[in-house]
Protein backbone atom coordinates (compact mmCIF):
# COMPACT_ATOMS: atom_id res chain seq x y z
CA UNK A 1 0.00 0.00 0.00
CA UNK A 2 1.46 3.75 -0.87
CA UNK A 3 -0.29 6.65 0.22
CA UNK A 4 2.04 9.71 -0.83
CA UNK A 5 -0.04 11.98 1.00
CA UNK A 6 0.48 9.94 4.45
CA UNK A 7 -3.26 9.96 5.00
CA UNK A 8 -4.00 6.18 5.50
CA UNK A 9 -3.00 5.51 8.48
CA UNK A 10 -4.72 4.81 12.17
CA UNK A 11 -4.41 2.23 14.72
CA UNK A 12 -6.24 -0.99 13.45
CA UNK A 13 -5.89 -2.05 10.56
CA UNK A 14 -7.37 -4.90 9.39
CA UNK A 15 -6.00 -7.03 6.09
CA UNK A 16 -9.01 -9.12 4.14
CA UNK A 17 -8.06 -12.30 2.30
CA UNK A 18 -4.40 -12.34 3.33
CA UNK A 19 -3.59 -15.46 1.70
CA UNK A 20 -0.76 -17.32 2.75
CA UNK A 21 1.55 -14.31 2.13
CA UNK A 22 2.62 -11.49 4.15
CA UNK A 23 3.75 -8.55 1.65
CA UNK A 24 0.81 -6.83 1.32
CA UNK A 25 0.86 -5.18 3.91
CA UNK A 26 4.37 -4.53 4.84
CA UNK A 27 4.83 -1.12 3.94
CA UNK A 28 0.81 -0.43 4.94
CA UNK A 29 1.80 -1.52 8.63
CA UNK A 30 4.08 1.47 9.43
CA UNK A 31 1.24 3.43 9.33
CA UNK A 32 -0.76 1.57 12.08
CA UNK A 33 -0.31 0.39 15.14
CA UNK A 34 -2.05 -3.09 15.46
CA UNK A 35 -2.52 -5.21 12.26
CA UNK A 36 -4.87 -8.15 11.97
CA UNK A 37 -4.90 -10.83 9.09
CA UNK A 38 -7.63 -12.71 7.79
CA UNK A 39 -8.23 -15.62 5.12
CA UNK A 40 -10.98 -18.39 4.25
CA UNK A 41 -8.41 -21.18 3.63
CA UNK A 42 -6.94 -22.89 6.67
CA UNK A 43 -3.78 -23.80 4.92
CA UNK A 44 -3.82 -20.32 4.64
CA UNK A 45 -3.82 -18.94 8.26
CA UNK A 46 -1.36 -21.91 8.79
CA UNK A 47 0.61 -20.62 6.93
CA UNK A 48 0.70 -17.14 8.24
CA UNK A 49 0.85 -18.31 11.75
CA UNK A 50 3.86 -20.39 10.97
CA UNK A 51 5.65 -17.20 10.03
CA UNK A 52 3.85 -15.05 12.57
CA UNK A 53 5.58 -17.14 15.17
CA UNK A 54 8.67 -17.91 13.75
CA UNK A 55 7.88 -21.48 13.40
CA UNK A 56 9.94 -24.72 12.01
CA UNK A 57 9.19 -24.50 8.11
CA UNK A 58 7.81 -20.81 7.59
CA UNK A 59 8.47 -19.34 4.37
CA UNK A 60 11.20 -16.61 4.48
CA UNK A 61 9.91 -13.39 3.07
CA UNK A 62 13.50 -11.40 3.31
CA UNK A 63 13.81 -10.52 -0.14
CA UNK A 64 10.10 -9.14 -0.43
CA UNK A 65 11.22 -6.98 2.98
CA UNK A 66 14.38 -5.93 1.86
CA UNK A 67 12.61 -4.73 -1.44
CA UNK A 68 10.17 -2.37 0.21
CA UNK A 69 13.12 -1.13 2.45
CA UNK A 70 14.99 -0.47 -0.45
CA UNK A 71 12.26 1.42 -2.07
CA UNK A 72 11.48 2.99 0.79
CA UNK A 73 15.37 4.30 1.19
CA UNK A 74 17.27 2.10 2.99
CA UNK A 75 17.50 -1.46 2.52
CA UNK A 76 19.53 -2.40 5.80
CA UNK A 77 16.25 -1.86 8.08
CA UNK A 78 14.35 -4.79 6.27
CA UNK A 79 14.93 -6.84 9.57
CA UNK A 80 13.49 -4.15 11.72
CA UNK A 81 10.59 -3.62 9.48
CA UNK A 82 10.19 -7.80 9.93
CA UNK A 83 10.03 -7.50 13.52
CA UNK A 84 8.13 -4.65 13.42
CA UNK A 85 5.59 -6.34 11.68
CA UNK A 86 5.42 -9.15 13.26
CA UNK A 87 5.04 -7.50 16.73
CA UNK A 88 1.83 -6.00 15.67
CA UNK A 89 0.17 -8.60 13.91
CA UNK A 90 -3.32 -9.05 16.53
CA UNK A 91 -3.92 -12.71 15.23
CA UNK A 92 -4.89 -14.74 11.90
CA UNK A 93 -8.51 -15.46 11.48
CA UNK A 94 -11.22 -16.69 9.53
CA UNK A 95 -12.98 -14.49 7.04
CA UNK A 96 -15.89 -14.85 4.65
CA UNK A 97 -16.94 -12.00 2.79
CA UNK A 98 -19.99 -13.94 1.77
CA UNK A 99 -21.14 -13.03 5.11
CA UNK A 100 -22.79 -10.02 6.60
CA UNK A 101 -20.14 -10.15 9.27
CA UNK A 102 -17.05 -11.30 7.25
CA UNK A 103 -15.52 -12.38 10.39
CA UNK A 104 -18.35 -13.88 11.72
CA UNK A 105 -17.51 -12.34 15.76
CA UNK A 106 -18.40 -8.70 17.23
CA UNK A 107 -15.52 -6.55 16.75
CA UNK A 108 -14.81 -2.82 17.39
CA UNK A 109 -14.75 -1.15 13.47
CA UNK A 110 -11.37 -0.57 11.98
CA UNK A 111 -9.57 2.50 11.04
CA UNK A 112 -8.84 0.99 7.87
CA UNK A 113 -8.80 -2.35 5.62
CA UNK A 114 -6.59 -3.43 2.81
CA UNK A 115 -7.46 -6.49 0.46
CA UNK A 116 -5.47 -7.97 -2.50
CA UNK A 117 -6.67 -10.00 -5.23
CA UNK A 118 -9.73 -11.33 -2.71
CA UNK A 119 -12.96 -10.33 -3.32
CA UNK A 120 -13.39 -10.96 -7.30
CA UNK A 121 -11.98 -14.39 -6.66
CA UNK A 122 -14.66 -15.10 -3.30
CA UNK A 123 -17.53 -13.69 -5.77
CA UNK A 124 -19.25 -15.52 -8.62
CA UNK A 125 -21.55 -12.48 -9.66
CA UNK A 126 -21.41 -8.82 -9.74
CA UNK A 127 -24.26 -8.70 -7.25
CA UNK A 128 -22.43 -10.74 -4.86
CA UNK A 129 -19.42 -8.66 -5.41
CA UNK A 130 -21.49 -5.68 -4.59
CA UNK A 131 -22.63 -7.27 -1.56
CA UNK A 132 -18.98 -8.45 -0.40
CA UNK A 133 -18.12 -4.97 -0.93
CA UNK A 134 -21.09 -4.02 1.84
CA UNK A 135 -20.01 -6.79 3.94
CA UNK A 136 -16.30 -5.82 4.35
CA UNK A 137 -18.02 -2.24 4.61
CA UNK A 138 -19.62 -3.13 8.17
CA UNK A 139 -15.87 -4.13 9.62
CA UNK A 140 -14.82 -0.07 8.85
CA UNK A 141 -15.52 2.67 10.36
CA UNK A 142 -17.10 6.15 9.36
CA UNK A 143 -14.54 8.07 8.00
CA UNK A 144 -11.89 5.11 7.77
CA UNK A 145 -10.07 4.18 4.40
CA UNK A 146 -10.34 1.05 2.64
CA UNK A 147 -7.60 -0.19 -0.35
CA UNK A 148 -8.04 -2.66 -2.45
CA UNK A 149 -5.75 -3.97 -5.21
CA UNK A 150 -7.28 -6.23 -7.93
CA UNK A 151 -6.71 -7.10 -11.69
CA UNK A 152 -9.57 -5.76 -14.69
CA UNK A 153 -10.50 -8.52 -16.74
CA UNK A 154 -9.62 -11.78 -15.71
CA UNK A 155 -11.75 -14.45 -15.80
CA UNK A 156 -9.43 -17.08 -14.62
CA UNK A 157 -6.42 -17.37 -13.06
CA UNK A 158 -3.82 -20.55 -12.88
CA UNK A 159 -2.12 -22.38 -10.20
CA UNK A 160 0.36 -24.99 -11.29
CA UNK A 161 -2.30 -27.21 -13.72
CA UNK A 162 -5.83 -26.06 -11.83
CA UNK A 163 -7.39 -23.28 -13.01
CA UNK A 164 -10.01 -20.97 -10.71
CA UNK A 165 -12.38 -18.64 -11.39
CA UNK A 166 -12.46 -15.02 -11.32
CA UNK A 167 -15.04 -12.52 -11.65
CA UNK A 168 -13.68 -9.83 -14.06
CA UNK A 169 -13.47 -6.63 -13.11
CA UNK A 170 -13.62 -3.53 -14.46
CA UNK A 171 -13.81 0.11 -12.93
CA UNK A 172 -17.07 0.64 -13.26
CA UNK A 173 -18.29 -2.10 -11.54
CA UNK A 174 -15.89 -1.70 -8.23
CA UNK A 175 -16.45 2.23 -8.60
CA UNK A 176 -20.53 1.47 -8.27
CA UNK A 177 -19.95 -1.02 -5.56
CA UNK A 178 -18.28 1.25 -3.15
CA UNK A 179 -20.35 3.97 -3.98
CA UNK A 180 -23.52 1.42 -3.01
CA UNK A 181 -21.86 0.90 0.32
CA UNK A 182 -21.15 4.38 1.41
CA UNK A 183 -17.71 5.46 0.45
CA UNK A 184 -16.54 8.71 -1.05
CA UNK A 185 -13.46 9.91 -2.37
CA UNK A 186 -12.88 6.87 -4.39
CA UNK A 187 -9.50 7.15 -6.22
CA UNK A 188 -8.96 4.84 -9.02
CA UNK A 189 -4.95 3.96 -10.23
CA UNK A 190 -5.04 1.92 -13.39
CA UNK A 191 -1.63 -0.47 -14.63
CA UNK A 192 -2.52 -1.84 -18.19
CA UNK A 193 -0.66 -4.73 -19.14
CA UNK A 194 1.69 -4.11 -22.35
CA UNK A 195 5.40 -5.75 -21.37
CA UNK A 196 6.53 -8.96 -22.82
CA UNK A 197 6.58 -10.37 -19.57
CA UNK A 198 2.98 -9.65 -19.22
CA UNK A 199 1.99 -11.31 -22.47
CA UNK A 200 3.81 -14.48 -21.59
CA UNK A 201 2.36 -14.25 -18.27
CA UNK A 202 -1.45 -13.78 -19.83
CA UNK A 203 -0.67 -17.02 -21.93
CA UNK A 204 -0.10 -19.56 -19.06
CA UNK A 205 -1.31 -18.38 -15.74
CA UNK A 206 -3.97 -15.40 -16.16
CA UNK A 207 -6.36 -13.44 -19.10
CA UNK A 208 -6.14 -10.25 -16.48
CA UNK A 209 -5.68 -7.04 -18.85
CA UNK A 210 -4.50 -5.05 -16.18
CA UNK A 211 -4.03 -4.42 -12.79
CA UNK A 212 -5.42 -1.33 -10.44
CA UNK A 213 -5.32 -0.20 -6.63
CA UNK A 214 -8.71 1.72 -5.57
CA UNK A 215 -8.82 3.95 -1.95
CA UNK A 216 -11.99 5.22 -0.44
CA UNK A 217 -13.29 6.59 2.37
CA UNK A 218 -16.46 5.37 4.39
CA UNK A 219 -19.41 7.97 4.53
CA UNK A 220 -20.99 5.86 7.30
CA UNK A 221 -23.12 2.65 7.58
CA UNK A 222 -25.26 1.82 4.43
C-alpha cells in the first residue's frame, strides 16, 4: 500500500483475504499500530501463523522486505521492518466475505482495511461482489479508508495445472460497488498490461488485462 499523502493511516488495521503471504501489507503496517490478518483457507492462516511465530518450516519473506526497504530508502532496516511487523500482527482469522459479518464475531470497526486479489476471486456475480463490498463495509468505520488492489478482466487465473475462477473486473463495476456501500473519495490507479513479460504471463497463468489499486473513504453505515 502507498499513500504519498500519508493519510492512511490509524491504529487498526485490518488485512481481508491475506492469503498465505505477508507482503501486502508490509509497507501499509508502518502506518498503524495493530494489524490483523484474515483468510478463508486454513492452509492459509497456517501458513501465516507459521511465520507469525517464527515457526519450524515458515516461508522466508526477506527478499520481499528488503525490497520495500529499499524502495522505501534504505534497505539495511528490512529486519526491523520484519520484527516490526510481526510484533503487531493481533492474530490470523477466519474471514468470509460472503457473510454479513465477514468475520463472523463482534468486533470494534477498523480505522482501515486493505485487500489484495480477494474479493473478485470469493464472488461468482457482480451482485455478490457488490454485496462483499457491503459486507467488508460493516468491519470499517465512518470516515476510515479502505484499499483494495485487484486485476480488470480476468476471468481465470492458474495455479500450477488447476485453473479458478475469477469474476472480471472492471472500474465501473468496483467504482458502483463502493459507492452502493457508502464510500466517497474513491480514487482509481489503473496499470494496463503491455510488457513482454505480461503477455507471456497472460498465456499460461492469467487473461487479467490489467491491474489497479482503488482507496476510499467510508461515509458511514449503508
Amino acid at each position: 500500500m502507498n499513500d504519498p499523502a500519508g493519510k492512511i493511516r490509524g491504529r487498526r488495521l485490518l488485512d481481508i483475504g491475506t492469503g498465505p503471504c505477508i507482503h501486502s501489507v508490509i509497507s501499509a503496517s508502518k502506518w498503524f499500530v495493530e494489524i490483523t490478518l484474515t483468510d478463508f483457507a486454513e492452509p492459509n492462516r497456517r501458513e501465516l501463523t507459521k511465520w507469525w511465530k517464527k515457526e519450524e518450516g515458515a516461508w522466508d519473506w526477506e527478499v520481499f522486505f528488503r525490497y520495500v526497504a529499499n524502495m522505501e530508502g534504505n534497505e539495511q532496516k528490512w529486519k526491523h521492518d520484519q520484527d516490526n511487523i510481526r510484533e503487531k500482527i493481533q492474530g490470523v482469522y477466519f474471514c468470509d466475505v460472503a457473510q454479513t459479518n465477514p468475520l463472523l464475531h463482534k468486533c470494534d470497526p477498523f480505522d482501515a482495511i486493505t485487500s489484495c486479489l480477494c474479493l473478485e476471486a470469493a464472488c461468482p456475480t457482480e451482485e455478490a461482489y457488490e454485496q462483499a463490498i457491503k459486507n467488508v463495509a460493516s468491519l470499517l468505520k465512518a470516515g476510515g479508508f479502505l484499499v483494495m488492489v485487484g486485476v480488470l478482466g480476468e476471468s481465470y487465473y492458474a495455479v500450477g495445472e488447476y485453473k479458478f475462477f475469477a469474476l472480471p473486473m472492471s472500474q465501473k463495476l468496483v467504482t458502483r460497488s463502493l459507492e452502493k456501500s457508502g464510500f466517497e473519495d474513491i480514487t482509481w490507479y489503473q496499470f494496463d498490461s503491455q510488457r513482454k513479460e505480461d503477455e507471456d504471463f497472460i498465456r499460461t497463468v492469467s487473461n487479467y488485462r490489467g491491474s489497479f489499486v482503488v482507496t476510499a473513504t467510508k461515509i458511514g453505515d449503508v
